[in-house]
Protein backbone atom coordinates (compact mmCIF):
# COMPACT_ATOMS: atom_id res chain seq x y z
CA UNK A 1 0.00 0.00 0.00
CA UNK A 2 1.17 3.13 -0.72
CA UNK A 3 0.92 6.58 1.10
CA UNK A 4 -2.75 8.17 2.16
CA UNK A 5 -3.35 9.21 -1.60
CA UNK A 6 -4.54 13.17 -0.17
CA UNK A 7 -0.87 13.25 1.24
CA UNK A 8 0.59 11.99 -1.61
CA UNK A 9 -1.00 14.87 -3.58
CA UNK A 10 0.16 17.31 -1.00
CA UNK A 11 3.46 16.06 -1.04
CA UNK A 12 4.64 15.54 -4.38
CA UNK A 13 2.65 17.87 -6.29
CA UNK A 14 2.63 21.95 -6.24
CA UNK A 15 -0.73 21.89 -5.74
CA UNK A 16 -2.11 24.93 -3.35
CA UNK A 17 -5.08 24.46 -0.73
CA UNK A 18 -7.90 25.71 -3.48
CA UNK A 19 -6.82 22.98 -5.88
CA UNK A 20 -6.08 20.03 -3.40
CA UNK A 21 -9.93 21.19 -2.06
CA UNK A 22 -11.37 20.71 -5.72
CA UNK A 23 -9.61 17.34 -6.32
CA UNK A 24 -10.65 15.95 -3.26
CA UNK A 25 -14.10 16.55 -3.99
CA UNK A 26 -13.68 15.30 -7.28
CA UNK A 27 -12.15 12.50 -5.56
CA UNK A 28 -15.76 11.91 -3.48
CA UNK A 29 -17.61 11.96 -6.63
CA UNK A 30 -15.27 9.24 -8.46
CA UNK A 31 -17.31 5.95 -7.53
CA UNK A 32 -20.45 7.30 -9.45
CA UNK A 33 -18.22 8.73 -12.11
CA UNK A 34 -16.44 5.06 -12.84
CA UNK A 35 -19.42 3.22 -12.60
CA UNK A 36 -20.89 5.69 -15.20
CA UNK A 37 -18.54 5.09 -17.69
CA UNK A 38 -17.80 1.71 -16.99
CA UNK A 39 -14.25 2.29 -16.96
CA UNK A 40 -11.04 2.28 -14.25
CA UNK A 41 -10.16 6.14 -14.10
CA UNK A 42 -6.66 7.35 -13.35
CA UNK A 43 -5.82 11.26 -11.83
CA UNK A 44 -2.86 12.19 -13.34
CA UNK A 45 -0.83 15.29 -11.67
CA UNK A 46 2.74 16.79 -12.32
CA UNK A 47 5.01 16.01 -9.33
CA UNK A 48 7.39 18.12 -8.37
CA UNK A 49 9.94 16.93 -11.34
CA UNK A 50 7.51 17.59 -14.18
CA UNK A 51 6.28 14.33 -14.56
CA UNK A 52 2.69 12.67 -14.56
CA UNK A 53 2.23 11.33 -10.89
CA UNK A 54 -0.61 8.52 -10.78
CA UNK A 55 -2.10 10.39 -7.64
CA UNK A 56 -5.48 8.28 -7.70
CA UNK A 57 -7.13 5.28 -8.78
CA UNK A 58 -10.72 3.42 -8.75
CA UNK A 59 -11.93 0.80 -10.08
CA UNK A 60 -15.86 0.48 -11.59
CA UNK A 61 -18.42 -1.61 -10.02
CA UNK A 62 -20.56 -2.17 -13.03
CA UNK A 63 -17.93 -3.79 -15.06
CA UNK A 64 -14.33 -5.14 -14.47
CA UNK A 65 -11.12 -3.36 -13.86
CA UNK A 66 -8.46 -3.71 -16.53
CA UNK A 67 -5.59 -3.07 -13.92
CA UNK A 68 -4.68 -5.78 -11.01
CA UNK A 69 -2.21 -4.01 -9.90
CA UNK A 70 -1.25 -1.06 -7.76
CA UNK A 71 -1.39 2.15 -10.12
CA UNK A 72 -1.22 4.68 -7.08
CA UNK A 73 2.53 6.59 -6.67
CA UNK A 74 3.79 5.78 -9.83
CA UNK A 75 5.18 8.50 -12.53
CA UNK A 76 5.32 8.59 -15.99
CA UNK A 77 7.39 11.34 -18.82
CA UNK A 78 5.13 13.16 -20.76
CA UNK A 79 6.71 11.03 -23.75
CA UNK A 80 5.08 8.06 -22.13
CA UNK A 81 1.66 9.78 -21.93
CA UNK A 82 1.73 12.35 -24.43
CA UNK A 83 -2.76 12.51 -24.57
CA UNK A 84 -2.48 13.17 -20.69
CA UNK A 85 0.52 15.48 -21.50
CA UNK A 86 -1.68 17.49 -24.48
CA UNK A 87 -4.78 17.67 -22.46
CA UNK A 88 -2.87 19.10 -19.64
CA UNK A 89 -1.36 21.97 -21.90
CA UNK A 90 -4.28 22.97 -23.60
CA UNK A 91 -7.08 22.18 -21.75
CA UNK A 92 -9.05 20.50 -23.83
CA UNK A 93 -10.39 16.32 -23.68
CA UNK A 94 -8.18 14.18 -25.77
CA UNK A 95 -9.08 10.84 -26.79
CA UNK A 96 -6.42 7.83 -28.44
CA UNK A 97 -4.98 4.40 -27.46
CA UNK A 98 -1.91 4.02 -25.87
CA UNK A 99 0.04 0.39 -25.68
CA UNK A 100 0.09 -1.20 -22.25
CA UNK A 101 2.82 -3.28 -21.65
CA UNK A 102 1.06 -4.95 -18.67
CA UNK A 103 -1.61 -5.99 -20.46
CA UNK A 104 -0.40 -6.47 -23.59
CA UNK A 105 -3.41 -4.56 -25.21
CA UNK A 106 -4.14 -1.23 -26.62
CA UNK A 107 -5.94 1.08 -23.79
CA UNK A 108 -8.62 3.33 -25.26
CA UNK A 109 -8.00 6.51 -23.16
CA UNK A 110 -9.98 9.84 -22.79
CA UNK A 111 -7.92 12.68 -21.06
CA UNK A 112 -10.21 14.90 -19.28
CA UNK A 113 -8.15 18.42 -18.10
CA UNK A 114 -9.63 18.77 -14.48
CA UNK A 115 -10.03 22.73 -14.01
CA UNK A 116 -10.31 25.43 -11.36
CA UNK A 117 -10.04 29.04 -11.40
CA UNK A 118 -9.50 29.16 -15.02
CA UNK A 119 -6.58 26.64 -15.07
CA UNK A 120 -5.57 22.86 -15.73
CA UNK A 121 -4.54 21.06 -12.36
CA UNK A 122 -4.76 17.74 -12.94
CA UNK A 123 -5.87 14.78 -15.47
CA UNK A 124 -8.87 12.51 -15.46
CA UNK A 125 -8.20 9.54 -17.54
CA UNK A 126 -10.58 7.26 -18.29
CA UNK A 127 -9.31 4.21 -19.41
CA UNK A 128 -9.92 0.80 -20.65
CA UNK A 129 -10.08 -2.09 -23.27
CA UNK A 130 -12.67 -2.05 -26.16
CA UNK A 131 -12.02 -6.01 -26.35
CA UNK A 132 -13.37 -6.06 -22.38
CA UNK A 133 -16.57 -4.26 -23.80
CA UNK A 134 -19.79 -6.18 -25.29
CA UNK A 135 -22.00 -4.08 -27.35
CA UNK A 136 -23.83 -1.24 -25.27
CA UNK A 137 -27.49 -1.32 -24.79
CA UNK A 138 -29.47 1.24 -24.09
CA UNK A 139 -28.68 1.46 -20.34
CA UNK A 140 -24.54 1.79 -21.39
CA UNK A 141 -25.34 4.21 -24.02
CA UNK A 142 -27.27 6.63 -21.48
CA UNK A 143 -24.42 5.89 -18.60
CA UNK A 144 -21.67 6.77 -21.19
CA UNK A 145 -23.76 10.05 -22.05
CA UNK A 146 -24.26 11.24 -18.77
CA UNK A 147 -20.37 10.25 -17.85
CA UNK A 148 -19.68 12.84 -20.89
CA UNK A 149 -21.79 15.62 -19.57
CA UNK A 150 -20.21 15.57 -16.28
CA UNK A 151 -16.69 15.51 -18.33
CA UNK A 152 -17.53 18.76 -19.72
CA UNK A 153 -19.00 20.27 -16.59
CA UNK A 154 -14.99 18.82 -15.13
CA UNK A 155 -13.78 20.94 -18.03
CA UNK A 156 -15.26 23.89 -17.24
CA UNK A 157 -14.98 23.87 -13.62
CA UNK A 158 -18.62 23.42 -13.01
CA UNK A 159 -18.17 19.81 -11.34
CA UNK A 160 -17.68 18.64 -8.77
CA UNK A 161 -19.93 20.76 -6.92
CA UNK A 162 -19.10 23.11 -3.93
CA UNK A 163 -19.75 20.93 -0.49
CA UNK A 164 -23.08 19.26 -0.63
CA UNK A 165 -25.22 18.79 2.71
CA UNK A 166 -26.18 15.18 2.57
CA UNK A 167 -28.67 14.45 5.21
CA UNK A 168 -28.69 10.77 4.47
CA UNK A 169 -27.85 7.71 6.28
CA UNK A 170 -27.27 5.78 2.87
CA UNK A 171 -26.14 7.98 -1.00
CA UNK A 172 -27.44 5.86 -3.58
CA UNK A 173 -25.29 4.83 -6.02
CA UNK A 174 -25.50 3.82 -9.89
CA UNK A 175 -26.04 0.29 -9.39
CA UNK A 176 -28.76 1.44 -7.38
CA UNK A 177 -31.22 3.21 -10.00
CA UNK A 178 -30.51 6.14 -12.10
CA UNK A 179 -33.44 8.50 -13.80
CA UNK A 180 -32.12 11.16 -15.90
CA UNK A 181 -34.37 14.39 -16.89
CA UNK A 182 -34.29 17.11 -18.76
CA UNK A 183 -34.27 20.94 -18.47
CA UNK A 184 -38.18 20.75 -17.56
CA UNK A 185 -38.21 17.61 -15.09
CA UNK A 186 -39.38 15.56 -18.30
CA UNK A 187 -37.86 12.11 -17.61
CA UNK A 188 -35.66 10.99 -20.40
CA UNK A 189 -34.09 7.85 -18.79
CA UNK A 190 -35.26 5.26 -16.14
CA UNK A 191 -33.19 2.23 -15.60
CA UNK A 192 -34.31 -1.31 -14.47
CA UNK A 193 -33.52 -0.92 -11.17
CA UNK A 194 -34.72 2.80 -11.19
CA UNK A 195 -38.10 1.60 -12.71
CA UNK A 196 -38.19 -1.57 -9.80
CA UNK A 197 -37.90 0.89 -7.00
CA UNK A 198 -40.15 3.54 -8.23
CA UNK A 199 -42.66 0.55 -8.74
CA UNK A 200 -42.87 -0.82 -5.46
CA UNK A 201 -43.26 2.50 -3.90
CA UNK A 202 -46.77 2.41 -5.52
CA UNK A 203 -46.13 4.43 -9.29
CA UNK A 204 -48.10 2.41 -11.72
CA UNK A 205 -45.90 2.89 -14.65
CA UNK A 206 -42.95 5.31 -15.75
CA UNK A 207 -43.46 6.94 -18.65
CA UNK A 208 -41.02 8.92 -20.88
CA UNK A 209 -42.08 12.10 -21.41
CA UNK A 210 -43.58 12.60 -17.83
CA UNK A 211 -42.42 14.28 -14.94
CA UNK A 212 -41.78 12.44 -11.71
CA UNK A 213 -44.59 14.59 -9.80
CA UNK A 214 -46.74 13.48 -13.22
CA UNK A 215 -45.86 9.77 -12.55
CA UNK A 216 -46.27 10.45 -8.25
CA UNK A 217 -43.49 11.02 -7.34
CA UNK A 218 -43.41 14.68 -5.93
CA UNK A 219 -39.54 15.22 -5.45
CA UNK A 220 -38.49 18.77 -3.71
CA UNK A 221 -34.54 18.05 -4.74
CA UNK A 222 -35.91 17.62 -8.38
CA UNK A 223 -37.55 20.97 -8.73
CA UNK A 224 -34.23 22.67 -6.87
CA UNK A 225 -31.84 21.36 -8.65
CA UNK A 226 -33.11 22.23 -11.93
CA UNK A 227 -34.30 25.62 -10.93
CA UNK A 228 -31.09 26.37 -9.05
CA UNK A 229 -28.29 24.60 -10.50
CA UNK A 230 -27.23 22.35 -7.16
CA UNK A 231 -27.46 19.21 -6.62
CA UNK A 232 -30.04 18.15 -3.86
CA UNK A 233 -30.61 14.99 -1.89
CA UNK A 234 -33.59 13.89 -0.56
CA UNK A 235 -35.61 10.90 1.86
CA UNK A 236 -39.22 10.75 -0.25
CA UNK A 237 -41.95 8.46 2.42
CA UNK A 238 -44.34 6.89 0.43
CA UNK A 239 -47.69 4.59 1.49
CA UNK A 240 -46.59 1.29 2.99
CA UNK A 241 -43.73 2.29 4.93
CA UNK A 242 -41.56 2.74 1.79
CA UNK A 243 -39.05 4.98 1.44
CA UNK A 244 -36.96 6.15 -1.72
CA UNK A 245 -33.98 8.20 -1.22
CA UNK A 246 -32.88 10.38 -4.36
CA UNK A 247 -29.75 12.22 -5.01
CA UNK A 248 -30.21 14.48 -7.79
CA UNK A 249 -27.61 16.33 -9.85
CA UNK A 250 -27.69 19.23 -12.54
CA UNK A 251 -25.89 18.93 -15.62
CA UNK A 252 -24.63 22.47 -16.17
CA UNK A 253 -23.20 23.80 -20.15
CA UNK A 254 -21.66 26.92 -20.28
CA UNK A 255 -23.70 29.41 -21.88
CA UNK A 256 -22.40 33.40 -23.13
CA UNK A 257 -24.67 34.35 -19.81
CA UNK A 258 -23.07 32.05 -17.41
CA UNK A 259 -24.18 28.50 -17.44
CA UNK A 260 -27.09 26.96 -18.66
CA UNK A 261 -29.30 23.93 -16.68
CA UNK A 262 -29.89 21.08 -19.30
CA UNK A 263 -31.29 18.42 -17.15
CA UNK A 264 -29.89 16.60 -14.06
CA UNK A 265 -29.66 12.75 -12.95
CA UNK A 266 -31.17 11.31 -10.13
CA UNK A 267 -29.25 8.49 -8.55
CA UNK A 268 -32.72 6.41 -6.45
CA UNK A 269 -32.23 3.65 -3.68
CA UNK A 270 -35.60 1.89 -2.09
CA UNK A 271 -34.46 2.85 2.09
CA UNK A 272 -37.40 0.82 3.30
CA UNK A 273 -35.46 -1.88 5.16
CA UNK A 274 -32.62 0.43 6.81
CA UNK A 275 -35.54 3.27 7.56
CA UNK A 276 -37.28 0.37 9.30
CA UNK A 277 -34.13 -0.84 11.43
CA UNK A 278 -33.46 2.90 12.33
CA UNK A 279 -36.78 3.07 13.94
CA UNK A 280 -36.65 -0.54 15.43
CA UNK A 281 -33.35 1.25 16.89
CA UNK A 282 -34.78 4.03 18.13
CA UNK A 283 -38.19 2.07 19.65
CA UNK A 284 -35.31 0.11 21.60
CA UNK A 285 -33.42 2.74 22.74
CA UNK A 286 -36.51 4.37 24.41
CA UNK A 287 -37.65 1.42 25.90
CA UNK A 288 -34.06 0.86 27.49
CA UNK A 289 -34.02 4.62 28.33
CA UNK A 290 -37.56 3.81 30.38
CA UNK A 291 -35.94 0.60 31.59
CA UNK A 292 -32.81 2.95 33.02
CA UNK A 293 -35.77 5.47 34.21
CA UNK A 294 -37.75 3.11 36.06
CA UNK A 295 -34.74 1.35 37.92
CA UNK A 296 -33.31 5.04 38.90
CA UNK A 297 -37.02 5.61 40.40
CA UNK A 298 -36.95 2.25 42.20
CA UNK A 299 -33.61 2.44 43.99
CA UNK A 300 -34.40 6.22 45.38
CA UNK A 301 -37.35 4.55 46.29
CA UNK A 302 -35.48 1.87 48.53
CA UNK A 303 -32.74 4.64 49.21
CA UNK A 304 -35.50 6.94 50.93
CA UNK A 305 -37.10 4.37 52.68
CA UNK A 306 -33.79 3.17 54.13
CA UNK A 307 -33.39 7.07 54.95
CA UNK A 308 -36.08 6.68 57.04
CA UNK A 309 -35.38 3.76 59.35
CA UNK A 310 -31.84 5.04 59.51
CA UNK A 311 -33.56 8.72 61.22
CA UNK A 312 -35.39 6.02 63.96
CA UNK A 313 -31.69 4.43 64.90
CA UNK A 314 -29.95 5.44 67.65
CA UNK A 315 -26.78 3.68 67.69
CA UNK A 316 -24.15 5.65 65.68
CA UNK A 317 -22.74 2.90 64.17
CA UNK A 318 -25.57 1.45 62.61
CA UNK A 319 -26.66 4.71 61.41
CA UNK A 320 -23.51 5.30 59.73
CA UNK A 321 -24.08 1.88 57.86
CA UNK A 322 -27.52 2.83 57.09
CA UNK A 323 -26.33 6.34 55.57
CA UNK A 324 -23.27 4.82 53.79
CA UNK A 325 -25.86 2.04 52.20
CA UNK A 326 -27.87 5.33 51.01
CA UNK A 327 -24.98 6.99 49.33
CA UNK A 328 -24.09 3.44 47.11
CA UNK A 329 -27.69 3.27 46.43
CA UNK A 330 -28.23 6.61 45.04
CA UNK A 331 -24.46 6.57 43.49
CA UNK A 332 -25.84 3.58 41.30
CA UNK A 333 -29.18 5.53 40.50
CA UNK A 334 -27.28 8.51 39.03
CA UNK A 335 -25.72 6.23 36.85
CA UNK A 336 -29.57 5.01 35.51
CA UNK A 337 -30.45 8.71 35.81
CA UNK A 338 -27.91 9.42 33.17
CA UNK A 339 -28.28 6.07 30.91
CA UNK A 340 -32.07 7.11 30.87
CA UNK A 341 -31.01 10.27 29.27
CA UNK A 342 -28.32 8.33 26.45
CA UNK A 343 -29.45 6.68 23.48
CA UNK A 344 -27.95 2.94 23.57
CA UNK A 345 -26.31 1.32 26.63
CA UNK A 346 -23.07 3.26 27.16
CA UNK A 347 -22.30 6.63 28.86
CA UNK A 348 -20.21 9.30 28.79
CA UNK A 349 -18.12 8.14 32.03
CA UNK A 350 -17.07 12.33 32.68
CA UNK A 351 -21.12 12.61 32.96
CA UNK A 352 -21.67 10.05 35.26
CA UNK A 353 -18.90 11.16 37.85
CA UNK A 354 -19.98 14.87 38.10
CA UNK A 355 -23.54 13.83 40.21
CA UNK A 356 -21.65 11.70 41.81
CA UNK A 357 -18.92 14.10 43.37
CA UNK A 358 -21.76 16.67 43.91
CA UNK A 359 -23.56 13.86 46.52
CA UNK A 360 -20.61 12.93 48.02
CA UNK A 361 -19.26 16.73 48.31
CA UNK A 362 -23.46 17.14 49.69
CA UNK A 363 -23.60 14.69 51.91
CA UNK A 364 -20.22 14.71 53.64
CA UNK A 365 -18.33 17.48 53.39
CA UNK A 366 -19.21 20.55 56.15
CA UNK A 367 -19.49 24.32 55.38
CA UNK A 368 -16.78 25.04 58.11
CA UNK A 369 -14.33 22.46 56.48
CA UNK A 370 -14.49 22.59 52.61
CA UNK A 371 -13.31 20.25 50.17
CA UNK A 372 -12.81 21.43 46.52
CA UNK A 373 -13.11 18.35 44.25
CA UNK A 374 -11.46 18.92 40.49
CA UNK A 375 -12.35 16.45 37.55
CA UNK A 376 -9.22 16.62 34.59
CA UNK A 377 -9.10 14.39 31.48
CA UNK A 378 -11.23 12.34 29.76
CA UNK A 379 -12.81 9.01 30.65
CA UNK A 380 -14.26 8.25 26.94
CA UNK A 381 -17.60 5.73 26.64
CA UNK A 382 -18.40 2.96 28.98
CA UNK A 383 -20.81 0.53 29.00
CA UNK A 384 -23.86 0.52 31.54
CA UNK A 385 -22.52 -2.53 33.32
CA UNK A 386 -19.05 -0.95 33.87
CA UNK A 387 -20.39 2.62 34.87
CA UNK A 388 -22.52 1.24 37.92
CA UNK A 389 -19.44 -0.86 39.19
CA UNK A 390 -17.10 1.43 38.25
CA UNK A 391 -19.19 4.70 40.06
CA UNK A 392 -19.23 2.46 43.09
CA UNK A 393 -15.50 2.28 43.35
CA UNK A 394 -15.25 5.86 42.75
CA UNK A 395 -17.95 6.90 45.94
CA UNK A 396 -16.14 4.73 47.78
CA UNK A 397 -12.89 6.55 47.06
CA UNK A 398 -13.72 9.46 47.50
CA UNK A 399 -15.58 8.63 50.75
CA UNK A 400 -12.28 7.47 51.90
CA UNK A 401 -10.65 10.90 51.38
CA UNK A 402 -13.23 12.91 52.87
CA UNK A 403 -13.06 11.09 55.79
CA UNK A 404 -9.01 10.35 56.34
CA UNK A 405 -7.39 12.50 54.55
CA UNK A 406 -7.91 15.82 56.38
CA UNK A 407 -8.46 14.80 59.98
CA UNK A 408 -8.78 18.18 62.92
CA UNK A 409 -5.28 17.71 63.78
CA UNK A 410 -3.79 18.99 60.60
CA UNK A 411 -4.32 22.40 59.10
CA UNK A 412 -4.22 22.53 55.45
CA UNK A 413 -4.13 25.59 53.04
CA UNK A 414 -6.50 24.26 50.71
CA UNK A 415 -7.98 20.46 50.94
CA UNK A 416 -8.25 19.37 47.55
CA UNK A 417 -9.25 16.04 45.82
CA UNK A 418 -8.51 15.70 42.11
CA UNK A 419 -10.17 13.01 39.77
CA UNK A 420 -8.39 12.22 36.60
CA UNK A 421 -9.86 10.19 33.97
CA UNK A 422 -7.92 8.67 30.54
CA UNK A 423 -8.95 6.40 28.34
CA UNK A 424 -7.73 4.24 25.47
CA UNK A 425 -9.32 1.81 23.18
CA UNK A 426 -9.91 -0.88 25.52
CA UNK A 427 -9.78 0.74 28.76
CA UNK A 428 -10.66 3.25 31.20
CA UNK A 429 -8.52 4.70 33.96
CA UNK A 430 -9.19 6.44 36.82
CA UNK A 431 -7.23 8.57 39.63
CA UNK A 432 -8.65 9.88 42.93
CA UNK A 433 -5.87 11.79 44.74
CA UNK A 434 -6.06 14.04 47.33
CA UNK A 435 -3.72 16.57 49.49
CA UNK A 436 -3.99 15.41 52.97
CA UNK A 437 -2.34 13.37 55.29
CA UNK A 438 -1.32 10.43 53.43
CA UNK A 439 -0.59 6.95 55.06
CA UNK A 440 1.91 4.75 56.31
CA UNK A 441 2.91 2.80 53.14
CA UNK A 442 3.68 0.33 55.08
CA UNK A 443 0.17 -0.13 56.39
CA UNK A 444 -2.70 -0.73 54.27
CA UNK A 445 -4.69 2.50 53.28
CA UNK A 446 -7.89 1.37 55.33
CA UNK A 447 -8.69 -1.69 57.69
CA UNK A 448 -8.34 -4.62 56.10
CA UNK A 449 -12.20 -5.60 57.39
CA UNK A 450 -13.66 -2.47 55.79
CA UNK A 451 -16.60 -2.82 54.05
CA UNK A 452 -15.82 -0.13 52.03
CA UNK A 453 -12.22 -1.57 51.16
CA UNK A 454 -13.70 -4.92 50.25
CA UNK A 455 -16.33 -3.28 48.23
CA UNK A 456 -13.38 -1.67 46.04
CA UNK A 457 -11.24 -4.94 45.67
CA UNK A 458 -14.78 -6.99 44.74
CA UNK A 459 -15.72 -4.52 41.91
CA UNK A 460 -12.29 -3.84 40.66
CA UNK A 461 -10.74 -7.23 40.95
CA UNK A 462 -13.67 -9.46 40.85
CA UNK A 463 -16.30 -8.08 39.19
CA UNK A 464 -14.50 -5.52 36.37
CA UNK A 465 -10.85 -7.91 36.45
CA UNK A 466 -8.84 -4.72 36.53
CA UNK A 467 -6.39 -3.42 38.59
CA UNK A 468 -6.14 -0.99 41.66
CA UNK A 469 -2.80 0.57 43.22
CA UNK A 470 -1.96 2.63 46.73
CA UNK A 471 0.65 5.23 46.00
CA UNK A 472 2.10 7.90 48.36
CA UNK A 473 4.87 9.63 48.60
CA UNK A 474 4.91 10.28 52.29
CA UNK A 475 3.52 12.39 54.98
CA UNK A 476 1.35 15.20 54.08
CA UNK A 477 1.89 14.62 50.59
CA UNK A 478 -1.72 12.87 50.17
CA UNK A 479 -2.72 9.95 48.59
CA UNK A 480 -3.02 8.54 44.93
CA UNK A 481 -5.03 5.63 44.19
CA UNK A 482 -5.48 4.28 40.81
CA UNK A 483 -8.06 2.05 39.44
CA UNK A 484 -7.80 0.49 35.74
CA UNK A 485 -10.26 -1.70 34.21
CA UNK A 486 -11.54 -2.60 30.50
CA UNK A 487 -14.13 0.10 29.29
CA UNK A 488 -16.79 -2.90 28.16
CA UNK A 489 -16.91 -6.25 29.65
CA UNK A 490 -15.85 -8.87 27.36
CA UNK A 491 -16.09 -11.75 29.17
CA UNK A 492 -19.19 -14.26 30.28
């Protein structure tokens, strides 16, 4: 493989930003272009020596390459391609043969001089073997037609079009369905597979002669683009949960007033089946978004309840266990609070953590004694199952710092606990450090019988199989604790 083939162009061409910007939307427009004219097409530049630099290749889909091999980086003298070397200078199509010695057959090549701003910066060659070729039909002799309007329109700098705004999930392409009309919307051309689709969407028959609207179709990108001169795209519903998606563009001749609008193509694709999957997506990511609703209603259900008894206890240390069994069940309802809000099953894990430090900066730090909690970097998506575990972990952290790391005895300047988030594709980290006190490494960071400890080794270990780490670097200098675990679970 050779080099990404829009740095090759910047590299070893003079090309500036205007004419690297019109070849690569030519470049966009070269599938439809090749299947069109049934041909492998070849952009021919000059390099930086003054030679033809093979700068980009495709291939057709509605009939077979001619080249196997890898075209792409390779230079040629203008004595080896004097028609791309003539077009070039004068700016006008050139059409011959030249002898391939890789294929031992005489090419049939049309030089097309690829213009902007009133001068030749490149070569469009289309090229192939007349002995690869049957005798065109009708359906060939139209493609070929409309492949030589759109030469023209290359010619004069008309095509390809300034940046289109295609609002569709799918373009169609030729193989697809092409109708071609002319200055008035009279259709000239339907193919086949044009005729098939426009068929089952319920139009009895497609007449020459007719307008789409005429034949029931009522197409808004039709009327635009021949009124307007740009090309238009376009999602058309029709009874029975069909649905036809058109792109439609002008063919534009240069007229003594400017250009002239002589008709326009319209490439058609029957949508129906991914139209119906995107709302079979959607109906399932409300009903998993009402799942994620219900469950977040349920748990601060149990979590006020528990509330409740834990008011009625008066031993303090049940009603710390009480209040710390409120603060995991409402940590794991924010996480359903924000899933209901999320199409699919993953979060944002940067969303989920900022409710999350707002209870636990709530419900434990004091007025007299405040804690200023920081969130840096970037925790990327995570999936539903990791977020609840993974939010766990983190309350329980930063529990841990509230209550340890800034005990009466030691004045502080500023308490601080940072949370820093990174991400790669296969895993999430996470960092909850804080400025206080530190620990003994020596000693483990809380009792080895802590619930809360255990709960951390369980989810991080056990249940997410990542890994969790105590740094510090001595007295006063705080504490660092990092968790890492896989972003989606892959296992079970």
């Amino acid at each position: 493989m050779g080099p990404p083939q829009t740095d090759l162009l910047a590299s070893r061409s003079t090309l500036d930003d205007a004419a690297l910007d019109h070849l690569g939307r030519l470049m966009r427009e070269w599938a439809m272009l090749a299947d069109f004219c049934f041909s492998d097409l070849v952009l021919y530049v000059l390099d930086r020596d003054g030679r033809y630099l093979m700068a980009k290749h495709i291939r057709p889909a509605t009939s077979q390459t001619i080249y196997q091999e890898e075209l792409v980086g390779q230079v040629r003298t203008p004595e080896q391609r004097p028609l791309i070397d003539e077009a070039f200078r004068t700016g006008v199509i050139r059409r011959g043969d030249i002898d391939s010695a890789w294929l031992g057959e005489r090419v049939r090549v049309a030089a097309i001089p690829v213009r902007q701003g009133g001068r030749t910066i490149a070569v469009l060659a289309r090229e192939f073997v007349s002995a690869f070729r049957h005798r065109p039909g009708e359906l060939e002799q139209t493609y070929e037609r409309v492949f030589e309007r759109f030469s023209s329109m290359i010619v004069s700098g008309a095509f390809p079009f300034p940046p289109e705004d295609v609002g569709m999930t799918t373009t169609p392409r030729v193989g697809d369905g092409v109708i071609v009309v002319g200055p008035t919307g009279a259709i000239e051309y339907s193919s086949p597979n044009a005729t098939s689709t426009l068929t089952r969407s319920g139009v009895e028959a497609v007449i020459r002669g007719m307008t789409l609207a005429e034949v029931g179709i009522d197409s808004t990108a039709v009327r635009v683009s021949l009124a307007a001169g740009r090309p238009g795209v376009e999602d058309i519903e029709r009874p029975d949960d069909v649905t036809i998606a058109l792109r439609v563009l002008p063919f534009l001749e240069s007229a003594p007033d400017g250009q002239r609008i002589t008709g326009a193509v319209a490439l058609v694709r029957d949508i129906s089946d991914l139209r119906q999957r995107d709302r079979l997506l959607l109906s399932k990511d409300a009903t998993i978004s009402e799942i994620h609703h219900r469950v977040k209603n349920n748990l601060q259900t149990i979590s006020s309840l528990l509330r409740l008894e834990g008011r009625r206890l008066t031993e303090p240390t049940a009603r710390a266990a009480v209040e710390e069994s409120v603060r995991r069940i409402h940590s794991i309802a924010l996480v359903h609070e924000t899933l209901s809000r999320e199409p699919g099953d993953d979060v944002d894990f940067r969303e989920v953590l900022k409710p999350l430090v707002r209870m636990v900066n709530e419900g434990l730090v004091s007025a007299e004694r405040p804690i200023r909690f920081d969130i840096d970097g970037d925790g990327g998506v995570v999936s539903s199952e990791v977020a609840t575990s993974l939010s766990l972990v983190v309350t329980e952290l930063l529990q841990n710092a509230v209550e340890h790391a800034f005990p009466d005895s030691v004045e502080v300047t500023e308490r601080r606990v940072g949370i820093e988030l990174r991400h790669d594709d296969r895993h999430i980290g996470v960092v909850v450090a804080d400025n206080g006190v530190g620990f003994d490494p020596d000693v483990s960071p809380a009792p080895a019988g802590s619930l809360g400890q255990s709960i951390v080794t369980a989810l991080v270990r056990d249940e997410l199989r990542g890994t969790i780490e105590y740094r510090v670097g001595g007295a006063s200098t705080g504490t660092r604790v990092e968790v890492t675990v896989p972003s989606h679970k892959r296992w079970e």
